[in-house]
PDB file of N, CA and C in Angstrom:
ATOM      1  N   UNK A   1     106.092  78.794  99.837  1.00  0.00           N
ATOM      2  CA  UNK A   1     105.036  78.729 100.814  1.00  0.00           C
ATOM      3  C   UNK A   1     105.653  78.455 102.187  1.00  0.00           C
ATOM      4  N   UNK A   2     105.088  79.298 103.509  1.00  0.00           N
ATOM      5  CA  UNK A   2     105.429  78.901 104.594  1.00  0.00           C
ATOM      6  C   UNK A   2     104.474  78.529 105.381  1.00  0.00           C
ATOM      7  N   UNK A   3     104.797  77.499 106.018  1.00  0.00           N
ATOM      8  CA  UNK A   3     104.206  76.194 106.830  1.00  0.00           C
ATOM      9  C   UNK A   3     104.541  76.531 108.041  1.00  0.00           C
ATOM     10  N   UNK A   4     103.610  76.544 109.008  1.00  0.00           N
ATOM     11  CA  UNK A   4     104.488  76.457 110.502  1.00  0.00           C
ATOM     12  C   UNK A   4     103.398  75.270 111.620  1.00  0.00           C
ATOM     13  N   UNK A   5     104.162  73.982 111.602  1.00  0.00           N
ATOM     14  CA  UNK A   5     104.211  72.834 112.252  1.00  0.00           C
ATOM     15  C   UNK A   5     104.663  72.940 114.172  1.00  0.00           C
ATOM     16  N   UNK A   6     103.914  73.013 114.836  1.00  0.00           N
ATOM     17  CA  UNK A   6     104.719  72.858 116.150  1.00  0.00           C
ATOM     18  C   UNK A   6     104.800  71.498 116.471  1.00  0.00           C
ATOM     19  N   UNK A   7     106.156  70.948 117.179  1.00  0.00           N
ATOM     20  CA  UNK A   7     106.751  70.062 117.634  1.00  0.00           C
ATOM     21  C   UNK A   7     107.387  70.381 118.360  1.00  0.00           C
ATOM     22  N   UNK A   8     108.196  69.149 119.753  1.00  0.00           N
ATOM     23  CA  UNK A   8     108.597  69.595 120.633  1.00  0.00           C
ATOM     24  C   UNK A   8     110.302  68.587 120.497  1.00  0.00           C
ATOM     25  N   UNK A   9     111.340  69.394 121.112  1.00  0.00           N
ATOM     26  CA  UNK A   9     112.882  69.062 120.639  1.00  0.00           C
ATOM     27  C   UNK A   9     113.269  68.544 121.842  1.00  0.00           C
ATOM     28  N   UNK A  10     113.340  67.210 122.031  1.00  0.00           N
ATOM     29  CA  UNK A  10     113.573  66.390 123.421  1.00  0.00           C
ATOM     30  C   UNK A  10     115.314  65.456 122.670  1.00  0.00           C
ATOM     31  N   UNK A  11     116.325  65.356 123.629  1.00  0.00           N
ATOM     32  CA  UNK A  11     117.164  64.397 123.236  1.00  0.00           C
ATOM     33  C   UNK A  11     117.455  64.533 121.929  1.00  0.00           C
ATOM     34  N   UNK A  12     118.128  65.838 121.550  1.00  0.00           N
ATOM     35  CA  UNK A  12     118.514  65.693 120.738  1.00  0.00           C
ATOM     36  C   UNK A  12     117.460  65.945 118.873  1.00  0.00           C
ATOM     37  N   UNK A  13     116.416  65.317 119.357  1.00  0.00           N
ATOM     38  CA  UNK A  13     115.679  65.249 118.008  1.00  0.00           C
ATOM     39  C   UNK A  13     114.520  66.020 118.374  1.00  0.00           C
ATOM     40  N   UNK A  14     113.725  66.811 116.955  1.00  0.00           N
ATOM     41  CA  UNK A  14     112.504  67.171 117.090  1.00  0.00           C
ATOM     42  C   UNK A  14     111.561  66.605 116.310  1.00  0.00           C
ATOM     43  N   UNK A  15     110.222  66.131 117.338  1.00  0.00           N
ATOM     44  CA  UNK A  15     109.416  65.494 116.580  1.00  0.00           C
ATOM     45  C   UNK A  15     108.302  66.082 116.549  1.00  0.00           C
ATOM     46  N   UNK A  16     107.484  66.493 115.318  1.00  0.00           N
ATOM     47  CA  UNK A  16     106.538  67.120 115.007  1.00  0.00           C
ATOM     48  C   UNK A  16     105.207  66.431 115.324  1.00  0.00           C
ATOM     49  N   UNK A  17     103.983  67.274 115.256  1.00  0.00           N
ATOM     50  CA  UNK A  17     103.014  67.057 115.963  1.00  0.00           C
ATOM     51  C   UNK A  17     101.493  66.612 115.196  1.00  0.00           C
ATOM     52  N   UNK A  18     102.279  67.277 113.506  1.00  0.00           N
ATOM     53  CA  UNK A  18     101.741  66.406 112.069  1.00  0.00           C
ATOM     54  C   UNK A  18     102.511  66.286 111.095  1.00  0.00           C
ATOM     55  N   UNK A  19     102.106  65.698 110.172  1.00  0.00           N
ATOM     56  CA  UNK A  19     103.187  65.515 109.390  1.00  0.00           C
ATOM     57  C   UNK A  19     103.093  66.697 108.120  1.00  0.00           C
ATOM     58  N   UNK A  20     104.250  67.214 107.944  1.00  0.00           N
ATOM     59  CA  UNK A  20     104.115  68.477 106.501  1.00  0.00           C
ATOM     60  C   UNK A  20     103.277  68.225 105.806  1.00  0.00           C
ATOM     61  N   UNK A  21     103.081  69.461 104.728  1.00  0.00           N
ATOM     62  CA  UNK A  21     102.451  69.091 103.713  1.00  0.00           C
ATOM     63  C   UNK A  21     103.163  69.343 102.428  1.00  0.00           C
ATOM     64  N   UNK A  22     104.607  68.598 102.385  1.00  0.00           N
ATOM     65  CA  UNK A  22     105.379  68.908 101.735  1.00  0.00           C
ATOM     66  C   UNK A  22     105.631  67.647 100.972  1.00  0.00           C
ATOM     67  N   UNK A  23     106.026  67.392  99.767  1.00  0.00           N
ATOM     68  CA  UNK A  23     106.028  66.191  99.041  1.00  0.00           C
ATOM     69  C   UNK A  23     107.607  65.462  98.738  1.00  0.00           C
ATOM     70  N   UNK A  24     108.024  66.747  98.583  1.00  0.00           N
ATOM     71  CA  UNK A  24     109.886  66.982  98.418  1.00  0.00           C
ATOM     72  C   UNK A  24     110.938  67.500  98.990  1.00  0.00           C
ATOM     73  N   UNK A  25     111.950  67.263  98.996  1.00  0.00           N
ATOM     74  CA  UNK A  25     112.845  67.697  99.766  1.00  0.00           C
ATOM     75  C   UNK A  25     112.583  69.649 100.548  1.00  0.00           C
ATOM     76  N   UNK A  26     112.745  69.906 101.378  1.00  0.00           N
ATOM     77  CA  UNK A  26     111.928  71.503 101.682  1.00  0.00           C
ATOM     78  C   UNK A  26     113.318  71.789 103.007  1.00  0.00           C
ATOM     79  N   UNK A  27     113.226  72.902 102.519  1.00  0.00           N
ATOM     80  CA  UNK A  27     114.420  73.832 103.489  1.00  0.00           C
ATOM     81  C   UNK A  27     113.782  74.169 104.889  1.00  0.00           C
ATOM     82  N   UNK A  28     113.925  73.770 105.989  1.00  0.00           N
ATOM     83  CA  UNK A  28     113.523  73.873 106.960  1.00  0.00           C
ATOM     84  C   UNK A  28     114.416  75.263 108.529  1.00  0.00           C
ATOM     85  N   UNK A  29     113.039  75.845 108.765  1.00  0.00           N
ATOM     86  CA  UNK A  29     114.127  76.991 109.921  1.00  0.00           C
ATOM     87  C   UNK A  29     112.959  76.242 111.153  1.00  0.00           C
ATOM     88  N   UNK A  30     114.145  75.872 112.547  1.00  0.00           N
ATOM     89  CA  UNK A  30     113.820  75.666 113.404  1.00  0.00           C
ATOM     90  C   UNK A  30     113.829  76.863 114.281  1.00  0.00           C
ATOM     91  N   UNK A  31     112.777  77.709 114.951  1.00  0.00           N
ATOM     92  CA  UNK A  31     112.773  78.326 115.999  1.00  0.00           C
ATOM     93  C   UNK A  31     112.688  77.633 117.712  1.00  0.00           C
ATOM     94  N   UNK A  32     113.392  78.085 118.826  1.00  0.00           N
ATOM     95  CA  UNK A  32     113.111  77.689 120.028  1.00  0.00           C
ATOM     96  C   UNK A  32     112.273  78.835 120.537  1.00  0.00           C
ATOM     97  N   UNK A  33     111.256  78.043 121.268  1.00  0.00           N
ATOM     98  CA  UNK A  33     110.819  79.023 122.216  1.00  0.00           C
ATOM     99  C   UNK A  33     110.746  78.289 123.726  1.00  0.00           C
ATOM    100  N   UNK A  34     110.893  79.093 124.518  1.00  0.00           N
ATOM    101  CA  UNK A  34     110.413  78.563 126.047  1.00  0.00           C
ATOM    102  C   UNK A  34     109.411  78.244 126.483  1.00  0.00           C
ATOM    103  N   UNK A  35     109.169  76.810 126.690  1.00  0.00           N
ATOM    104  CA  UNK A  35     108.111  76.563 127.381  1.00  0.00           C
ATOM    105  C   UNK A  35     107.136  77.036 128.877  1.00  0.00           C
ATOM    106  N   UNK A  36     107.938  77.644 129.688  1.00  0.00           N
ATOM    107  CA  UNK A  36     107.693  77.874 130.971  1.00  0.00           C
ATOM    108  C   UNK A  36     107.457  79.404 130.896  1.00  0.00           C
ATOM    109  N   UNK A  37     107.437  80.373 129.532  1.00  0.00           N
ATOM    110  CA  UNK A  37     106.961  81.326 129.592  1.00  0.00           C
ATOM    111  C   UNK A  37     108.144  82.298 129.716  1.00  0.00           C
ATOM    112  N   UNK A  38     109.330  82.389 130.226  1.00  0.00           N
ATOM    113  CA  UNK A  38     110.775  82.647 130.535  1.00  0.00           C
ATOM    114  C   UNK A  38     111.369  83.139 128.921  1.00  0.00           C
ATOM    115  N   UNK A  39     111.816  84.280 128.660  1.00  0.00           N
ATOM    116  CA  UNK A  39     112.714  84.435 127.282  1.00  0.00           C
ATOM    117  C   UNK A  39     113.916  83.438 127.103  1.00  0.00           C
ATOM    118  N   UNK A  40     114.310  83.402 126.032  1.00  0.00           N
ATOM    119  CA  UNK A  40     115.169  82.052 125.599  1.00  0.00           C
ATOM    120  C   UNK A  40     116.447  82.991 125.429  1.00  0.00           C
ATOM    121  N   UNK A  41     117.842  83.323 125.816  1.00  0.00           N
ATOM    122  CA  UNK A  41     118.415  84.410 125.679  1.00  0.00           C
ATOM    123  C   UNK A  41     118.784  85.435 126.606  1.00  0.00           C
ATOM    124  N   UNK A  42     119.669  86.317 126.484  1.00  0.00           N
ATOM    125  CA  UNK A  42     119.982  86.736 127.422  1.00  0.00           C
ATOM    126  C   UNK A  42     119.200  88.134 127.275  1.00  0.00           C
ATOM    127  N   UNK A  43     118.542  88.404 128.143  1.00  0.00           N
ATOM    128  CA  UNK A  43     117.632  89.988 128.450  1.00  0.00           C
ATOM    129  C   UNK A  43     117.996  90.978 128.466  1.00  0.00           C
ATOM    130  N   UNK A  44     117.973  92.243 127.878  1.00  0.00           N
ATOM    131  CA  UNK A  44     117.965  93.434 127.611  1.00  0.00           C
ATOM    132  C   UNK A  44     117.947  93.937 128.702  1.00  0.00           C
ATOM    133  N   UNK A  45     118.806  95.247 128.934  1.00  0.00           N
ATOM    134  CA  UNK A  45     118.743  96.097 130.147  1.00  0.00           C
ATOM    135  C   UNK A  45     118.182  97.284 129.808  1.00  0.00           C
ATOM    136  N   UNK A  46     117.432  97.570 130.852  1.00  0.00           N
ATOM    137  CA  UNK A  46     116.049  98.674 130.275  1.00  0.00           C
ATOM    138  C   UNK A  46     117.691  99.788 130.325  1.00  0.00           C
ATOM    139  N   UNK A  47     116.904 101.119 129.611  1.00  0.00           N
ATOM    140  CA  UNK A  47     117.722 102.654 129.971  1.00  0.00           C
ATOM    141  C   UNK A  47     119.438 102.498 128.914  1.00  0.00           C
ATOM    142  N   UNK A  48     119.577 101.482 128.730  1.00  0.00           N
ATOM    143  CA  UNK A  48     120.926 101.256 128.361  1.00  0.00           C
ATOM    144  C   UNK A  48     121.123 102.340 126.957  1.00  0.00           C
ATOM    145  N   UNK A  49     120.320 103.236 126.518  1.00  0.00           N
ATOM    146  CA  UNK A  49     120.440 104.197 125.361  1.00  0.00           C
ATOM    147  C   UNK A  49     120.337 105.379 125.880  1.00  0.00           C
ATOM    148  N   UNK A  50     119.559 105.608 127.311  1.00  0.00           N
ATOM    149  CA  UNK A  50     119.797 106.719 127.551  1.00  0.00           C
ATOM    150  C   UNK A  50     120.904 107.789 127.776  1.00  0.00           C
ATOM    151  N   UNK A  51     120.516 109.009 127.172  1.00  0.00           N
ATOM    152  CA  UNK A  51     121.510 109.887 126.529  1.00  0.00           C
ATOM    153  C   UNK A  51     121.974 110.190 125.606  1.00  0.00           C
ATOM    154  N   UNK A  52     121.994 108.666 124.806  1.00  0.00           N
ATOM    155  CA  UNK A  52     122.596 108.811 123.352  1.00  0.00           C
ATOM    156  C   UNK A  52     121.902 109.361 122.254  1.00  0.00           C
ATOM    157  N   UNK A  53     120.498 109.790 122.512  1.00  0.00           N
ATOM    158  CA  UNK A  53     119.431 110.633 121.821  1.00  0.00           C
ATOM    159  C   UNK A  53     119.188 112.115 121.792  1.00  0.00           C
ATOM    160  N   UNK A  54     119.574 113.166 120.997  1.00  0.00           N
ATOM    161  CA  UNK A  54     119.488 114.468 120.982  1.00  0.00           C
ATOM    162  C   UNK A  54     118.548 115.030 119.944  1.00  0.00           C
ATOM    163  N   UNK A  55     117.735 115.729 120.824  1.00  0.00           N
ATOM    164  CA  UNK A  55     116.804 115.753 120.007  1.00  0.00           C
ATOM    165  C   UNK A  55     117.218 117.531 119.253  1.00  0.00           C
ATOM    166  N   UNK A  56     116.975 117.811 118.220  1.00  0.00           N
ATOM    167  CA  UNK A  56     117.145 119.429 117.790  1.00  0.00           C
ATOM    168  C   UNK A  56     116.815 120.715 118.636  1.00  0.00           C
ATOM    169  N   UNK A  57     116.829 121.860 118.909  1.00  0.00           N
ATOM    170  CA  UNK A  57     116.793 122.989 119.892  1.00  0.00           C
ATOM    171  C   UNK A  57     115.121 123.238 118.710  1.00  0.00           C
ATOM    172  N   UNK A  58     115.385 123.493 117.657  1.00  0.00           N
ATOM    173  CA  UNK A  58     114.120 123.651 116.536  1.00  0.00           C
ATOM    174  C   UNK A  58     113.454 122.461 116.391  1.00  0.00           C
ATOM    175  N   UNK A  59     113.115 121.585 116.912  1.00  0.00           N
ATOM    176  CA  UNK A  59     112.682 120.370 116.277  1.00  0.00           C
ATOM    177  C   UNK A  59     110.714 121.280 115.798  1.00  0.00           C
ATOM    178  N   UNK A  60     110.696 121.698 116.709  1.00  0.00           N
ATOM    179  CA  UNK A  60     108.971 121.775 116.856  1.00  0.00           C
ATOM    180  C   UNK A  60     109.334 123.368 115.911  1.00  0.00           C
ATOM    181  N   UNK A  61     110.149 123.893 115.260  1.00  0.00           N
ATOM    182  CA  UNK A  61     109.647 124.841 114.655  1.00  0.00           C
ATOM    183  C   UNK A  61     109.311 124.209 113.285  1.00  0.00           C
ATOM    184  N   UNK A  62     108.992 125.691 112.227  1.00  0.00           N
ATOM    185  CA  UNK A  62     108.479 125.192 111.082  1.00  0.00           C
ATOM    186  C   UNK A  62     109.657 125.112 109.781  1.00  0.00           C
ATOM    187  N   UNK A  63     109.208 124.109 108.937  1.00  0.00           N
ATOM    188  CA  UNK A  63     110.492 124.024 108.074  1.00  0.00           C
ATOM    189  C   UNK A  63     110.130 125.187 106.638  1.00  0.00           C
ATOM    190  N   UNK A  64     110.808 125.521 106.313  1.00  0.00           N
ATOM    191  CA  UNK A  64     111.093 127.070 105.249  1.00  0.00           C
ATOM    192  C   UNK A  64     110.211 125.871 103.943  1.00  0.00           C
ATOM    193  N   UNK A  65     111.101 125.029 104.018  1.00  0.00           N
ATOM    194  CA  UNK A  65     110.327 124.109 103.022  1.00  0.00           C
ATOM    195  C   UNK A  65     108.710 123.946 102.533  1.00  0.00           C
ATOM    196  N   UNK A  66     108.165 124.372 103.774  1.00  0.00           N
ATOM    197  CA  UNK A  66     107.215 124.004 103.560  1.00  0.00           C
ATOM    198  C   UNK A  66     105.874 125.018 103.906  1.00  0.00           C
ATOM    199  N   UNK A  67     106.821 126.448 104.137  1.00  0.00           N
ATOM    200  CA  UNK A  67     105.631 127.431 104.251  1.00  0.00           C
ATOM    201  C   UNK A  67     104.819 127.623 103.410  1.00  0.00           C
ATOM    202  N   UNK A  68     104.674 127.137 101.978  1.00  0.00           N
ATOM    203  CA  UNK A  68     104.097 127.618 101.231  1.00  0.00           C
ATOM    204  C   UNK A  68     102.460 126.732 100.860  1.00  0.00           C
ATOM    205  N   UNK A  69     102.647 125.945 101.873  1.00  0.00           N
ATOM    206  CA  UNK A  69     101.436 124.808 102.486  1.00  0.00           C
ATOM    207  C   UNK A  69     100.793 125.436 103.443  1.00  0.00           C
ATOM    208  N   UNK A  70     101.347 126.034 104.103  1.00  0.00           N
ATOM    209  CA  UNK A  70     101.098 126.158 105.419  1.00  0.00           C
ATOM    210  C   UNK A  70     100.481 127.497 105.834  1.00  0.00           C
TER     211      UNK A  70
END
């Protein structure tokens, strides 16, 4: 089962905002996010693929495969 608790990570420690509803020991994944709305990480540069995409000279014709649908 996944649980998702928000709490906030000041000094080191994060302290949650209720307490789980977990009874026993439980494997925990901490995500950060930014408070101020700002990505957490370093940002993507738009265009950085352009070119590396070729599209076929036939893309829009019809495939032999499948005249018999068609």
């Amino acid at each position: 089962m996944l649980t998702t608790i928000e709490g906030i990570y000041e000094n080191g420690k994060v302290t949650l905002k209720e307490s789980p509803p977990v009874t026993k020991n439980s494997k925990v994944l901490v995500t950060f996010m930014s408070t101020d709305g700002t990505q957490v990480g370093q940002k993507r540069k738009l265009g950085s693929m352009a070119g590396t995409i070729k599209m076929a000279e036939d893309f829009n014709e019809s495939l032999d495969d499948l005249s018999d649908y068609i």
